[in-house]
Protein backbone atom coordinates (compact mmCIF):
# COMPACT_ATOMS: atom_id res chain seq x y z
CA UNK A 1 -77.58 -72.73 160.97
CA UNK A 2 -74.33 -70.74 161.04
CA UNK A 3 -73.96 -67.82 162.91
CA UNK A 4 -71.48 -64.86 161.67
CA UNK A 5 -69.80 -63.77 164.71
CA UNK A 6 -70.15 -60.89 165.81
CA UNK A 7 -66.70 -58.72 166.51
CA UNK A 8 -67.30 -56.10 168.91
CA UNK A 9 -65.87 -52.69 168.07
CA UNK A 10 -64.54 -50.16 170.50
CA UNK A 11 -66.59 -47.59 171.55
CA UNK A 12 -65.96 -43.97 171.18
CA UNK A 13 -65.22 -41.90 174.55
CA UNK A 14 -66.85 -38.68 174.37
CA UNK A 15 -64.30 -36.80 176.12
CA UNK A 16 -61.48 -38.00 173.86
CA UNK A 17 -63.05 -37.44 170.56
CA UNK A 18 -60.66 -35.10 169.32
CA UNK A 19 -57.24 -36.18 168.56
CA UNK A 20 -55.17 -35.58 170.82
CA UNK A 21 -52.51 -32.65 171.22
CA UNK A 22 -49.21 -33.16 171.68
CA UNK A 23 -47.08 -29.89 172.66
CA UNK A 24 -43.55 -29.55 171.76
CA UNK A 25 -41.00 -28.14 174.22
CA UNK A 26 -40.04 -24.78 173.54
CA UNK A 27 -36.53 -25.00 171.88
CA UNK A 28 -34.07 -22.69 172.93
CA UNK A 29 -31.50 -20.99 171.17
CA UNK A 30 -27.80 -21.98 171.38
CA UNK A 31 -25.93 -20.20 173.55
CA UNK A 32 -23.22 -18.30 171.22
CA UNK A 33 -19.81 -20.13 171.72
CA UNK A 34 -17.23 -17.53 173.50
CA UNK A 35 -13.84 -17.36 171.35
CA UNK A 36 -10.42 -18.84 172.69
CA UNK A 37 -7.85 -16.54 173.65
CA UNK A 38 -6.08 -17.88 170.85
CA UNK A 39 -9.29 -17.03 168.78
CA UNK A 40 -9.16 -13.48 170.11
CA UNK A 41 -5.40 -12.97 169.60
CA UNK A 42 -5.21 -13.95 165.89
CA UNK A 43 -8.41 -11.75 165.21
CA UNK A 44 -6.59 -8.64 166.96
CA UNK A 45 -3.33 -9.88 165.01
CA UNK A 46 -4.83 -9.78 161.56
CA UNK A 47 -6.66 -6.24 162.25
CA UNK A 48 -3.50 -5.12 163.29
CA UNK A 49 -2.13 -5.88 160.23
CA UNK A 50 -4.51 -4.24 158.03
CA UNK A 51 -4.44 -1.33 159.60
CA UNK A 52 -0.41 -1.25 158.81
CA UNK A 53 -0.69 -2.68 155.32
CA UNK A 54 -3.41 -0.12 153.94
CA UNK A 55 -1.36 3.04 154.40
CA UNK A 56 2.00 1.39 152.97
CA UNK A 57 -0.34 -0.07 150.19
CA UNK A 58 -1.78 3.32 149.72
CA UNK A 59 2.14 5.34 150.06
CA UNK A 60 3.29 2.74 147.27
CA UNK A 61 0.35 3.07 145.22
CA UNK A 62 1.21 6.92 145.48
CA UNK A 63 4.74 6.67 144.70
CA UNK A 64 4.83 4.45 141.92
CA UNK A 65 1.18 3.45 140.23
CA UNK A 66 -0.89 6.94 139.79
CA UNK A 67 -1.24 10.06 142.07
CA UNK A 68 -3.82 12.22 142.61
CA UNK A 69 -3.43 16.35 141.66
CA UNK A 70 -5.42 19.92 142.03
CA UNK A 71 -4.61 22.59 139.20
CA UNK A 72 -3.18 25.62 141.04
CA UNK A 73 -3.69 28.99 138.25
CA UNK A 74 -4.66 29.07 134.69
CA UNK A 75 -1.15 28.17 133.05
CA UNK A 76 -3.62 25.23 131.30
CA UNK A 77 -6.66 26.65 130.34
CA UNK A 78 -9.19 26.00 128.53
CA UNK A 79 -8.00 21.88 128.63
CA UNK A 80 -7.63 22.68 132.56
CA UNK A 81 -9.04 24.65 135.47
CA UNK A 82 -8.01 25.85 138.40
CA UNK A 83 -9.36 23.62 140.81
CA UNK A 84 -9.48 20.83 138.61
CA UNK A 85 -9.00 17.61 140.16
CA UNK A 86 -6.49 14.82 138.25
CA UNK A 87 -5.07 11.36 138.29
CA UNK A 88 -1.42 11.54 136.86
CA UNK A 89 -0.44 7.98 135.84
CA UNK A 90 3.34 6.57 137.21
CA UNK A 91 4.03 3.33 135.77
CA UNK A 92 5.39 4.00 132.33
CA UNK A 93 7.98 6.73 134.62
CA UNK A 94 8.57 4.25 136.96
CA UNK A 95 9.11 0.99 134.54
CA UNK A 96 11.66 3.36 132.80
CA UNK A 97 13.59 4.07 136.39
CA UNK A 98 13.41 -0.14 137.10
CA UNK A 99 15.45 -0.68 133.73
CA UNK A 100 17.67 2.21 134.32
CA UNK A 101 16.65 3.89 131.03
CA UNK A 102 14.97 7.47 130.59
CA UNK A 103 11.52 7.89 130.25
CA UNK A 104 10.27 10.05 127.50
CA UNK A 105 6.54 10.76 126.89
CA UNK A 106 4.70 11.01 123.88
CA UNK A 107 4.44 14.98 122.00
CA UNK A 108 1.05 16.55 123.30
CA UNK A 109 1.01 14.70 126.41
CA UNK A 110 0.42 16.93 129.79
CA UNK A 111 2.82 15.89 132.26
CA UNK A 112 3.49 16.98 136.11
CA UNK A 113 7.51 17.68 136.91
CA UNK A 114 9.25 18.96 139.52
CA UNK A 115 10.90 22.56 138.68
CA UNK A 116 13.21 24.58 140.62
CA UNK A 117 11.48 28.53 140.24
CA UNK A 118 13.98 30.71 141.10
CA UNK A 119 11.95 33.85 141.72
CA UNK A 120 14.21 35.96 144.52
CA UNK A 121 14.13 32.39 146.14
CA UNK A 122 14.57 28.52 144.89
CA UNK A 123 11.47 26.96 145.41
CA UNK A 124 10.90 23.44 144.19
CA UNK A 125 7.03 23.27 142.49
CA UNK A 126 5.47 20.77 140.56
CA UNK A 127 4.25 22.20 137.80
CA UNK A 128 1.68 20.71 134.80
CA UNK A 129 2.53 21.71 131.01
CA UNK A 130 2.37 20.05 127.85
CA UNK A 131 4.74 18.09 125.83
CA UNK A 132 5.80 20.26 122.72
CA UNK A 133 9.44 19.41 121.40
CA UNK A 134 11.66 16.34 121.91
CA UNK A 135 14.96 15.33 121.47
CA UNK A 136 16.25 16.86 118.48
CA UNK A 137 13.41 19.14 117.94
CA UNK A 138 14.55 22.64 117.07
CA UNK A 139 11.31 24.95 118.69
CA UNK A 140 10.96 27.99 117.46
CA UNK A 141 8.67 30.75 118.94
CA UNK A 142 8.37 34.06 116.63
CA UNK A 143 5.55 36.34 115.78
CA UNK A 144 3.21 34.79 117.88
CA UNK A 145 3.83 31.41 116.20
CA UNK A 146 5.02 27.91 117.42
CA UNK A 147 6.64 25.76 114.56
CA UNK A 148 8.24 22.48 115.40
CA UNK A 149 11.46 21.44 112.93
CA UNK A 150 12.86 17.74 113.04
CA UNK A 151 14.45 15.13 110.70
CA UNK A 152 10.51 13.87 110.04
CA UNK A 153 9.47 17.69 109.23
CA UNK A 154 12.64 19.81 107.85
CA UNK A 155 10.30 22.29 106.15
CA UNK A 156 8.40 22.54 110.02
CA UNK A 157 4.85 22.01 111.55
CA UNK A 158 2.49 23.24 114.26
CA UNK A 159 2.13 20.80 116.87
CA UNK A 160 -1.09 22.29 118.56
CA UNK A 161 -2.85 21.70 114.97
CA UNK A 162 -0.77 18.37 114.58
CA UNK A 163 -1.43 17.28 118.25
CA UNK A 164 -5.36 17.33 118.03
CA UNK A 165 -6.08 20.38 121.00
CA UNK A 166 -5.94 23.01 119.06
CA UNK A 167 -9.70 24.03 120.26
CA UNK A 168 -8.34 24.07 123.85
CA UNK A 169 -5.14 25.76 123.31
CA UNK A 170 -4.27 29.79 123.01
CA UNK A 171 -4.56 30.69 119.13
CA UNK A 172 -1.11 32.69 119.43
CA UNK A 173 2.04 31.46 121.20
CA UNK A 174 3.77 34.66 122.68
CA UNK A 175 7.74 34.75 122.72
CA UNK A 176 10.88 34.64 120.62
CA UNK A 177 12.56 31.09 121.16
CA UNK A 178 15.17 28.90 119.03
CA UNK A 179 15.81 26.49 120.83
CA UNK A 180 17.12 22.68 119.74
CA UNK A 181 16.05 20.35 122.51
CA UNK A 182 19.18 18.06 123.82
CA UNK A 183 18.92 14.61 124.65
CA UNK A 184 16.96 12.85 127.90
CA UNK A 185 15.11 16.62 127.55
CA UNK A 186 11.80 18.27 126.87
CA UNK A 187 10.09 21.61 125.47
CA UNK A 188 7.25 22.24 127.28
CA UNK A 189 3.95 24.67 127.04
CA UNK A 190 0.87 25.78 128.72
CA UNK A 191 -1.68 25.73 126.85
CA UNK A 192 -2.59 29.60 128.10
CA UNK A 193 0.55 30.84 126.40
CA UNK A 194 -0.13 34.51 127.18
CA UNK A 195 -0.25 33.52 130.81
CA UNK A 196 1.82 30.48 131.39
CA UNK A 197 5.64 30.02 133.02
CA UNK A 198 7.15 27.40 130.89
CA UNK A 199 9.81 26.74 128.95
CA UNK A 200 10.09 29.80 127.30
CA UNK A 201 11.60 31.30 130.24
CA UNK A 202 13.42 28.35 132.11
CA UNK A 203 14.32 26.40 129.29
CA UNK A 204 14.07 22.46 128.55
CA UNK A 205 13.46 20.41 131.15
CA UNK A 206 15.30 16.93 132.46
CA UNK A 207 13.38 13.79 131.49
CA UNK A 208 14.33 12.99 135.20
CA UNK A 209 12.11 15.81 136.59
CA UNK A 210 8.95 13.96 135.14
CA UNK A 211 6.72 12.45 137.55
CA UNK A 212 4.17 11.37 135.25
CA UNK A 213 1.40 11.85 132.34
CA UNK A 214 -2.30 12.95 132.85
CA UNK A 215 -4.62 10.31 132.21
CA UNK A 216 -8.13 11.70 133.70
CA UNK A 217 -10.22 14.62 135.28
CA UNK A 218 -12.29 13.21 138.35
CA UNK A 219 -13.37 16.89 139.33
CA UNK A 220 -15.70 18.72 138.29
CA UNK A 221 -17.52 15.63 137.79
CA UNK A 222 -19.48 17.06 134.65
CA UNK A 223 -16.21 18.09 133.37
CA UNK A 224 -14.46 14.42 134.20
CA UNK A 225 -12.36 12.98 130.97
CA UNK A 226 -9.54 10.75 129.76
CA UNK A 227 -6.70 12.32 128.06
């Protein structure tokens, strides 16, 4: 008779009849690496450099790109207030300076210049008007009218009505002007004619005198628009 052997099995030990734990060794952080000197130096370096390049960024962004302007009075209103906060745009003034040519804006524009205002003493002001005649315009202010003549319009026209603003502009246009505008100059208007300086009393002004055209009210912010 065969026998099946018999294959003993191992026996179970009570006090090891869970698995057994196996705890891992806390790990620890790595220590942060300290910079080289060299590390350090071109760190300081390029902070140094920002902190020189920003402002001369910032002065060339100023002088040639777009500027930032605060009415001062009510020569403008009701297109501007006093207080009003503006970005005057450069570039078209200062392409026209790079090619050595004159830079002329468009009729209706509202431009900031530089104006000698000789009142008992020459003071140099910027100043903020509108564009009304140019070259070869003959302006003519009478009876509380503004009419425009030029090779385009011989029988004349009103450039407030022409220009689009007429809802923002003084309905009468105090003075008595004939004026033909020379060449490289401007005619210029506030839109508060009864209460404005322009060039009804100092005359045309020098295409060289403009510093550029407004292109947008940031302030009052519920008031903020292109132009």
């Amino acid at each position: 008779m065969q026998q099946t052997p018999i294959i003993p099995q191992p026996q179970a030990d009570s006090e090891s009849s869970h698995p057994p734990s196996f705890h891992s060794p806390p790990i620890e952080p790595p220590k942060p690496v300290k910079p080289s000197k060299k590390q350090r130096l071109k760190s300081a370096l390029s902070t140094i450099s920002i902190l020189l390049i920003a402002p001369i960024v910032a002065l060339l962004l100023t002088a040639f790109v777009f500027q930032s302007y605060q009415v001062d009075g009510p020569s403008m209103e009701t297109s501007l207030y006093h207080g009003d906060r503006l970005i005057v745009l450069k570039t078209a003034k200062t392409w026209a300076d790079l090619r050595d040519q004159d830079f002329l804006p468009e009729r209706s524009d509202i431009i900031v210049f530089n104006r000698t205002v000789d009142n008992n003493a020459h003071q140099n002001r910027q100043l903020i008007k509108r564009v009304i005649g140019l070259p070869g315009d003959r302006v003519v202010v009478r009876d509380n009218k503004l009419t425009v003549f030029n090779a385009d319009f011989p029988a004349g026209f009103n450039p407030d009505r022409a220009g689009g603003y007429q809802d923002y502009v003084s309905p009468t246009t105090p003075g008595n002007v004939d004026i033909t505008v020379p060449d490289n100059e401007l005619f210029v208007l506030g839109d508060n004619r009864p209460n404005s300086l322009d060039s009804r009393s100092f005359g045309t002004i020098s295409s060289d005198e403009v510093i550029g055209t407004l292109v947008f009210r940031a302030y009052p912010f519920r008031e903020a628009r292109t132009f």
